[in-house]
N, C-alpha and C. Protein backbone atom coordinates (compact mmCIF):
# COMPACT_ATOMS: atom_id res chain seq x y z
N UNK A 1 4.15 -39.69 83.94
CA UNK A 1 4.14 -39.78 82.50
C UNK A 1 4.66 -38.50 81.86
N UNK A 2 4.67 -37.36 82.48
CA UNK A 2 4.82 -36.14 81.91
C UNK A 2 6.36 -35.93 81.99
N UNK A 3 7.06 -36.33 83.28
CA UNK A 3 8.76 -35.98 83.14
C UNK A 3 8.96 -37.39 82.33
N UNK A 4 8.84 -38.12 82.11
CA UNK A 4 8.92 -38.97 80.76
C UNK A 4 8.83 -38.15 79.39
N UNK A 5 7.78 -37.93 78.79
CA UNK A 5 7.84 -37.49 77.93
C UNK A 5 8.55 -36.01 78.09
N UNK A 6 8.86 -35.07 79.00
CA UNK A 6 9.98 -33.97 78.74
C UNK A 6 11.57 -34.74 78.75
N UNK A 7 11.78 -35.74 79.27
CA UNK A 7 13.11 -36.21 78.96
C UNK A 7 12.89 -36.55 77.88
N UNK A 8 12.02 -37.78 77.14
CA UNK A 8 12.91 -38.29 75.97
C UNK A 8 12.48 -36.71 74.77
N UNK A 9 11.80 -36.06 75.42
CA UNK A 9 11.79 -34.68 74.31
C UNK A 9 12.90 -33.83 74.01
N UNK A 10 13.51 -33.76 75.74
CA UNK A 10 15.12 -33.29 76.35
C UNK A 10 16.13 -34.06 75.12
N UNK A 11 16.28 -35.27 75.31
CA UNK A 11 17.27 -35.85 74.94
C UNK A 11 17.24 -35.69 72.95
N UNK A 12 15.96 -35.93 72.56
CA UNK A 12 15.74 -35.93 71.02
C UNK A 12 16.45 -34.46 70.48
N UNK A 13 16.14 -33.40 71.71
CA UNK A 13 16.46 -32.25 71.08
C UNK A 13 18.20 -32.24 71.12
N UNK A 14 18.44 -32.88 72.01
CA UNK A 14 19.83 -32.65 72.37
C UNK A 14 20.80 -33.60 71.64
N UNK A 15 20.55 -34.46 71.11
CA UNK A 15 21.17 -35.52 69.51
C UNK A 15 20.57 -34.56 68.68
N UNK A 16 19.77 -33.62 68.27
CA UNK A 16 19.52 -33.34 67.00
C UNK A 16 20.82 -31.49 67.02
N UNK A 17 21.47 -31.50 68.08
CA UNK A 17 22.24 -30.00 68.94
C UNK A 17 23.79 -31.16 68.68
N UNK A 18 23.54 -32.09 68.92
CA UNK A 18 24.89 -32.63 68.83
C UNK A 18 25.36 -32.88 67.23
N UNK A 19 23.73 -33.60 66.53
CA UNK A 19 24.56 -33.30 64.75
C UNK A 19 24.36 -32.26 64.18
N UNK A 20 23.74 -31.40 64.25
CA UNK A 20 24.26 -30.01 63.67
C UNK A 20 25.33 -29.39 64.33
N UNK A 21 26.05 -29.53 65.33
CA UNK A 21 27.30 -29.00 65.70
C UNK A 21 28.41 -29.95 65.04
N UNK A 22 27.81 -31.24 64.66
CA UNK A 22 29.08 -32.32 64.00
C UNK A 22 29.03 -31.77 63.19
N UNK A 23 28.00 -31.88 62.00
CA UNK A 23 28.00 -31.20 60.76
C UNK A 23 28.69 -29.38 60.54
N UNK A 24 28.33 -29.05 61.31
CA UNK A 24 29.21 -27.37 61.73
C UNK A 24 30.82 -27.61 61.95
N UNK A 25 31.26 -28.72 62.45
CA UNK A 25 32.39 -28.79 62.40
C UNK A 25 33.27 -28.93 61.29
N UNK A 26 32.53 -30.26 60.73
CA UNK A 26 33.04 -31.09 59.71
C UNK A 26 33.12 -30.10 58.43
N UNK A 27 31.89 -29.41 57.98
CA UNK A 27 31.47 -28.76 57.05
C UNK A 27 31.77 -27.34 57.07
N UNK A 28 31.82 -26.81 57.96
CA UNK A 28 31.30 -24.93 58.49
C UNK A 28 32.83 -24.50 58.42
N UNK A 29 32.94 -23.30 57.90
CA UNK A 29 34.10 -22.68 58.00
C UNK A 29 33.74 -21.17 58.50
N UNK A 30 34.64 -21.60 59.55
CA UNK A 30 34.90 -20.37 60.80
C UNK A 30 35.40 -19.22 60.49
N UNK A 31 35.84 -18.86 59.28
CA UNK A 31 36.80 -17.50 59.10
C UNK A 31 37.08 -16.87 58.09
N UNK A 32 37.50 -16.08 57.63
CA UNK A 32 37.79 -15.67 56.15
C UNK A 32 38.58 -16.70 55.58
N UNK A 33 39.91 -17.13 56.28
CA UNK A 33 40.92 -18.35 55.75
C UNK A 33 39.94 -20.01 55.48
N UNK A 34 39.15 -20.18 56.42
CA UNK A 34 37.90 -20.97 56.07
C UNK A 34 37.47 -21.05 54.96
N UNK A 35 36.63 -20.00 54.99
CA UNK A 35 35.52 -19.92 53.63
C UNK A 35 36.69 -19.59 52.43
N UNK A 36 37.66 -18.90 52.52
CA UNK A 36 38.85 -19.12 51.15
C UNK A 36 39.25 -20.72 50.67
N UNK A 37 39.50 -20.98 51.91
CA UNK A 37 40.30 -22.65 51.47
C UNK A 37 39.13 -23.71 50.86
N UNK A 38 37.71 -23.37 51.19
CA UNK A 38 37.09 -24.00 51.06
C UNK A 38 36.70 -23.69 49.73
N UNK A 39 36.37 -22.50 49.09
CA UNK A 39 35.80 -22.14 48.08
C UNK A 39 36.54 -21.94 46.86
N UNK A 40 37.96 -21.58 47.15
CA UNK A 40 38.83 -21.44 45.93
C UNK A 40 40.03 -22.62 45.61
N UNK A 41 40.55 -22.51 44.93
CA UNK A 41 41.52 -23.50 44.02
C UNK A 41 43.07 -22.99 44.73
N UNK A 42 43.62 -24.41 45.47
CA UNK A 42 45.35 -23.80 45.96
C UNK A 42 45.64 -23.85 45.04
N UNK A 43 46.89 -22.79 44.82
CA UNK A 43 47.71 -22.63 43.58
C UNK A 43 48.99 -22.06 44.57
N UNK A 44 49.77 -23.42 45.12
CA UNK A 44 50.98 -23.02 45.53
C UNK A 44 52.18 -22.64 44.77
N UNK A 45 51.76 -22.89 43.18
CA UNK A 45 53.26 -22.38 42.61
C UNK A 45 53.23 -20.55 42.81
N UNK A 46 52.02 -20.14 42.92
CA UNK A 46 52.01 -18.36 43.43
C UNK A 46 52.04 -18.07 45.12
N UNK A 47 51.98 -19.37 45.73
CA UNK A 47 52.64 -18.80 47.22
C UNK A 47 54.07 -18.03 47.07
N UNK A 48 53.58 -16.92 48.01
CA UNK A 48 54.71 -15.88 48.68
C UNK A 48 55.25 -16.30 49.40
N UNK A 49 56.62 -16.94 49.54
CA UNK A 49 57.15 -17.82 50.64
C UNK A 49 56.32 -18.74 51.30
N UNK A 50 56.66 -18.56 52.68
CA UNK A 50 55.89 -19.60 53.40
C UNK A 50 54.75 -18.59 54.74
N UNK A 51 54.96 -17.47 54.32
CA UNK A 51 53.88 -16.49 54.77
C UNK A 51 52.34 -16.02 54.14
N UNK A 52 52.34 -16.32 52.19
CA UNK A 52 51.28 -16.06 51.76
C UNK A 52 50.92 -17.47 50.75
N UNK A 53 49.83 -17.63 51.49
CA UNK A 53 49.38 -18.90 50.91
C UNK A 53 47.94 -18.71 49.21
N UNK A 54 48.44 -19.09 48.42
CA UNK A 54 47.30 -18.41 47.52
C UNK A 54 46.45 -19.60 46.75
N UNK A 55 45.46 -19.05 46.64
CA UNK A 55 44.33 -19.81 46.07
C UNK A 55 43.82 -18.88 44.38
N UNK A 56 43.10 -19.61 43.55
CA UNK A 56 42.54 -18.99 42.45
C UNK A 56 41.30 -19.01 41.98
N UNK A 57 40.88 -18.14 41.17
CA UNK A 57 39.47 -18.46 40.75
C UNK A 57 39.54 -17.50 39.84
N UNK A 58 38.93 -18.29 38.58
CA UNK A 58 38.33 -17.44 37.13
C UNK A 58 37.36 -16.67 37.44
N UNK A 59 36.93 -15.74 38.61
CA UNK A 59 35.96 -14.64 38.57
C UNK A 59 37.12 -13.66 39.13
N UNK A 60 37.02 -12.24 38.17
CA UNK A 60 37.61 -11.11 38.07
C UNK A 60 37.75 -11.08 39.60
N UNK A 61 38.63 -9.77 40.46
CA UNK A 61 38.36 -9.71 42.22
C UNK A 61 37.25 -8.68 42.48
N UNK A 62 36.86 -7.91 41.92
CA UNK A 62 36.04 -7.54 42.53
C UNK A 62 34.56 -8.64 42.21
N UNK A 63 34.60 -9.67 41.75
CA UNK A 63 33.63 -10.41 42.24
C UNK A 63 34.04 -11.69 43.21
N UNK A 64 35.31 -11.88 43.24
CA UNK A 64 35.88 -12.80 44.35
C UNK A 64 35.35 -12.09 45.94
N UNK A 65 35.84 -10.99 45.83
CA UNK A 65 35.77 -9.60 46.71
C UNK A 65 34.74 -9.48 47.41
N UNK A 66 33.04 -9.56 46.66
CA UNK A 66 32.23 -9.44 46.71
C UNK A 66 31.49 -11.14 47.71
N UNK A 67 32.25 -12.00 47.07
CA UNK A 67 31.86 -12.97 47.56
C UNK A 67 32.44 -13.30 49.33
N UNK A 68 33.67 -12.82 49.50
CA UNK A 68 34.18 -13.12 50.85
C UNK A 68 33.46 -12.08 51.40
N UNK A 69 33.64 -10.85 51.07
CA UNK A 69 33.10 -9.80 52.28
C UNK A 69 31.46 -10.06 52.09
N UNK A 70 30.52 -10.69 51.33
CA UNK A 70 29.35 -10.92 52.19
C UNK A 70 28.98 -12.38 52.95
N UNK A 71 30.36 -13.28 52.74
CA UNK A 71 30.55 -13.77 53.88
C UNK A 71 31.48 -13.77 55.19
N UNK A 72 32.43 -12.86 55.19
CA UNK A 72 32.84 -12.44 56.08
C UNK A 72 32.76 -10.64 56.48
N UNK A 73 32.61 -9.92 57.09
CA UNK A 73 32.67 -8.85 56.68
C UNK A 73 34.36 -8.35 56.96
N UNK A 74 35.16 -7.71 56.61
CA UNK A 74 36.25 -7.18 56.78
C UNK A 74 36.08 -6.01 58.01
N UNK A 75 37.29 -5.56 58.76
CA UNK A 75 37.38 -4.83 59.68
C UNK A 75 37.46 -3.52 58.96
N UNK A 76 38.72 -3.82 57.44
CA UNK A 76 39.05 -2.82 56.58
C UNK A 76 39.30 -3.50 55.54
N UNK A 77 38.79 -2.65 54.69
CA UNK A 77 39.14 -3.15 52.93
C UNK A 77 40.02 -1.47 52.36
N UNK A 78 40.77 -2.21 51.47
CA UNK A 78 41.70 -0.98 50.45
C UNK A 78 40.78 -1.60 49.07
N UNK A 79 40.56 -0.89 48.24
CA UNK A 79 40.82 -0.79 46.75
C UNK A 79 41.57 -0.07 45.97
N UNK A 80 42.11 -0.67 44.79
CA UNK A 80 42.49 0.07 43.62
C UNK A 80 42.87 -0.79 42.63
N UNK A 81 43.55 -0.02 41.92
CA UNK A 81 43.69 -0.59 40.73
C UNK A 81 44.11 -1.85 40.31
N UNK A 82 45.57 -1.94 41.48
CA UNK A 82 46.09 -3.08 41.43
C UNK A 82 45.59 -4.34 42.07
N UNK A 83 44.35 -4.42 43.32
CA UNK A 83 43.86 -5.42 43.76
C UNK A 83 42.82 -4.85 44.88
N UNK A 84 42.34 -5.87 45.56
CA UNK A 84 41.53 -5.71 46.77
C UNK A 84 41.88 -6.29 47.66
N UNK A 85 42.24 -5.65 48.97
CA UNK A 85 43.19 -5.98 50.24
C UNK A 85 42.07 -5.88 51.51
N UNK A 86 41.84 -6.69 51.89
CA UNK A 86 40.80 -6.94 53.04
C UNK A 86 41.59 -7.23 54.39
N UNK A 87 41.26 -6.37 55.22
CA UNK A 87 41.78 -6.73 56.54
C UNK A 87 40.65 -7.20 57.11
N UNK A 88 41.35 -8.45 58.59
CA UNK A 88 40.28 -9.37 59.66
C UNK A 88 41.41 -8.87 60.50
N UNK A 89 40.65 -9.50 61.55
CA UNK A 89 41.58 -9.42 63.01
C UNK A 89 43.02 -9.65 63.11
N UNK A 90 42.94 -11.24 62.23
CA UNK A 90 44.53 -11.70 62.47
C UNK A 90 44.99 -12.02 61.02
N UNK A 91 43.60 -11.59 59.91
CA UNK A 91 44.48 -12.70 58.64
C UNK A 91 44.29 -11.31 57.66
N UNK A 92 44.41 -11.69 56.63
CA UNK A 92 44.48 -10.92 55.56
C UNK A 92 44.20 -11.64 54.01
N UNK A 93 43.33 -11.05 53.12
CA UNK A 93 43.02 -11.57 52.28
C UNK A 93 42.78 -10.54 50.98
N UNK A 94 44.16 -10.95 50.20
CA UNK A 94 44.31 -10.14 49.10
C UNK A 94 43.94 -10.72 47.89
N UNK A 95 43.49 -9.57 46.70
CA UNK A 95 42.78 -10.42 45.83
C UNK A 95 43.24 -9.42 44.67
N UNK A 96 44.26 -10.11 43.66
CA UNK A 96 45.22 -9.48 43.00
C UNK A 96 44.23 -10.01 41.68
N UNK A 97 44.27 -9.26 40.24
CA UNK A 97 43.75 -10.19 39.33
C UNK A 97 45.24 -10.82 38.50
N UNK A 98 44.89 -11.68 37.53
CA UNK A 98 45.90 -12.43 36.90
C UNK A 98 44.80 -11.92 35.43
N UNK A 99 45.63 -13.01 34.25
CA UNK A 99 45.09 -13.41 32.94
C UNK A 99 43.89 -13.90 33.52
N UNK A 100 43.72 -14.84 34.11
CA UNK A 100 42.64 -15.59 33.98
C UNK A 100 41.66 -15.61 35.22
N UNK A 101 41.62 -14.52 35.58
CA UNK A 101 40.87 -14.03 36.77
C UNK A 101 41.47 -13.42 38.05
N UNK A 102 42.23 -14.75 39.27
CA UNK A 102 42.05 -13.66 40.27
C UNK A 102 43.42 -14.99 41.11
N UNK A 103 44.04 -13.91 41.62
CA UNK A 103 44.80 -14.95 42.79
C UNK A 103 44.84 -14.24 43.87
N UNK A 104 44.00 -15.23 44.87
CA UNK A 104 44.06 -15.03 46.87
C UNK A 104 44.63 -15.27 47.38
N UNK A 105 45.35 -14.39 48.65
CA UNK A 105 46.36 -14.50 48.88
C UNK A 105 46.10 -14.29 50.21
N UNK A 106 46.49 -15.71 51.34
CA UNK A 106 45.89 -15.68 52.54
C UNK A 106 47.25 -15.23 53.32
N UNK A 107 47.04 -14.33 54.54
CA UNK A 107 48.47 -14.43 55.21
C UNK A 107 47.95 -13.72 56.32
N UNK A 108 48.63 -14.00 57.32
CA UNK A 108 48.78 -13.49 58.78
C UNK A 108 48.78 -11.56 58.39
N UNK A 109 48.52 -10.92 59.45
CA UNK A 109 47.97 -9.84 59.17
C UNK A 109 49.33 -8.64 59.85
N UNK A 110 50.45 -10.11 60.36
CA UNK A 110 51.27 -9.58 61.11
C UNK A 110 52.67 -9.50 59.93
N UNK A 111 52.46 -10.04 58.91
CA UNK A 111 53.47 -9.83 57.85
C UNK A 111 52.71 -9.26 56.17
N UNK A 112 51.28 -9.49 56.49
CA UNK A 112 50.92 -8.90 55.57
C UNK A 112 50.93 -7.24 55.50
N UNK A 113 50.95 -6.60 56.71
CA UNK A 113 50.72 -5.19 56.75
C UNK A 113 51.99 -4.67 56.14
N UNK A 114 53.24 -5.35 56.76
CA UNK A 114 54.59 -4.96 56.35
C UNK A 114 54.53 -4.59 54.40
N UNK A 115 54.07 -5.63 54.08
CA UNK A 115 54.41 -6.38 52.56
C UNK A 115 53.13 -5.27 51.74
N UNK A 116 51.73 -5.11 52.48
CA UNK A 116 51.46 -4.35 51.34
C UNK A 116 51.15 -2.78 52.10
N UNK A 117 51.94 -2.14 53.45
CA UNK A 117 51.88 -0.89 53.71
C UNK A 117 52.41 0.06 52.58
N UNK A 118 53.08 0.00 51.45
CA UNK A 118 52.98 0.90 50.54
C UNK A 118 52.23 0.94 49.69
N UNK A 119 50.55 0.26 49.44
CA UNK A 119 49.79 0.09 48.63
C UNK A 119 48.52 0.68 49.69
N UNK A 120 48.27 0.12 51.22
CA UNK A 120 47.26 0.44 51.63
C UNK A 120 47.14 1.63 52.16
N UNK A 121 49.20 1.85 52.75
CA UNK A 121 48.88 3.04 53.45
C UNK A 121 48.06 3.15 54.47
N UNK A 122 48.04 4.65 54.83
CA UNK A 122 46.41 4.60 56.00
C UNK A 122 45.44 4.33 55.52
N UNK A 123 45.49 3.28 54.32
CA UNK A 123 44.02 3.01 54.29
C UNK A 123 43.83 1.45 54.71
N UNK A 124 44.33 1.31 55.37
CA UNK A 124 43.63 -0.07 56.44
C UNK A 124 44.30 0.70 57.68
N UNK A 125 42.97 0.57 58.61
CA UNK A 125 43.27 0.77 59.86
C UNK A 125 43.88 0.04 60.76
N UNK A 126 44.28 -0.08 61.96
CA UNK A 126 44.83 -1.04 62.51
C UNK A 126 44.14 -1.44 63.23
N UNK A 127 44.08 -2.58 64.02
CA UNK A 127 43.23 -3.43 64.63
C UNK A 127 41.58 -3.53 64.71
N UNK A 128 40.96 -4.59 65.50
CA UNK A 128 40.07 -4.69 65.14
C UNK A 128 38.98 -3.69 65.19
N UNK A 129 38.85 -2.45 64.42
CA UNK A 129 37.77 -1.66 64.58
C UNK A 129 37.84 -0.26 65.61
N UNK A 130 38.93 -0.74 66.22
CA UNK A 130 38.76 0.25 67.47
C UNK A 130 40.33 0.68 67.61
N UNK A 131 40.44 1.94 68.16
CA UNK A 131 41.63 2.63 68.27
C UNK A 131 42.24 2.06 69.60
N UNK A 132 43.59 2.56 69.66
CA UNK A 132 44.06 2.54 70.91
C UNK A 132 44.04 3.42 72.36
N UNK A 133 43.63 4.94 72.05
CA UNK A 133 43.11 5.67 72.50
C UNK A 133 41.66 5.18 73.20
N UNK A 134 41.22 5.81 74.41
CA UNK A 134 40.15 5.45 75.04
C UNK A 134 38.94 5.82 74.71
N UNK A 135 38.86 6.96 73.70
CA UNK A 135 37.63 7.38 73.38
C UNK A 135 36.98 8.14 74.06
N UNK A 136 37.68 8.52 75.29
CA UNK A 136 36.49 9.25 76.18
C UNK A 136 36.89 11.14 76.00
N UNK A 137 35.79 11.47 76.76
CA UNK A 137 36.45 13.27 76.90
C UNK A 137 37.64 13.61 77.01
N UNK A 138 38.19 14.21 75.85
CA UNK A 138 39.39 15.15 76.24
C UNK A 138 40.78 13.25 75.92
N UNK A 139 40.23 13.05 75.34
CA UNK A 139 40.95 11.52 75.31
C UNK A 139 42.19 11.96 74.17
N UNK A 140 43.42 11.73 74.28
CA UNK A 140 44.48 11.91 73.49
C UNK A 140 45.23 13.13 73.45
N UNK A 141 44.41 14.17 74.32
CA UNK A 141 45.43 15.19 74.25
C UNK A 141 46.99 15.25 74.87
């Protein structure tokens, strides 16, 4: 009676592991480009070619800003005057304001660096968090 009741306990738990992973699929967004597409408004007449894809929203960027990086955290963020430039691993998520709030601007991190290296400068680091150098004693001389 007892491996009876641990299977059908096994199995109840394991349908209730299978719809919260459906629902995680269907629903859950995996990434900064995720939680953007999901939360803001496309506005392809302000896509940058076919490299920057942009979305909008009537909240100023530093509260757009505020909203992605405490759901994603960035590797590196720039500020200034002209916008807020968030670096991830592979994407990039810029947040320029307009008249009427704010346009996001999703793009690969491999043509975005090109396009805004005279705004971030060394101020986005490169890759994820960590140098290329080994870090150890006497490392880089």
């Amino acid at each position: 009676m007892t491996y009876r009741r641990w299977f059908v306990m096994g199995v109840a738990v394991a349908m209730v592991g299978v719809l919260l992973a459906g629902f995680a699929i269907f629903y859950g967004n995996f990434s900064p480009r995720g939680f953007v597409e999901d939360r803001y408004n496309r506005a392809a007449n302000r896509d940058i070619g076919r490299e920057a894809i942009a979305y909008t929203s009537s909240r100023p960027p530093s509260a757009v800003a505020k909203e992605v990086t405490d759901a994603w955290q960035p590797a590196d963020q720039y500020v200034d005057g002209s916008g807020v430039y968030l670096r991830y691993d592979d994407d990039s998520v810029v947040i320029l304001p307009v008249a009427a709030g704010s346009v996001i601007l999703l793009e690969r991190l491999s043509t975005a660096y090109p396009r805004y290296h005279s705004t971030v400068g060394g101020g986005w680091g490169w890759g994820g968090g960590s140098t290329i150098r080994g870090g150890g004693p006497g490392s880089g001389k």
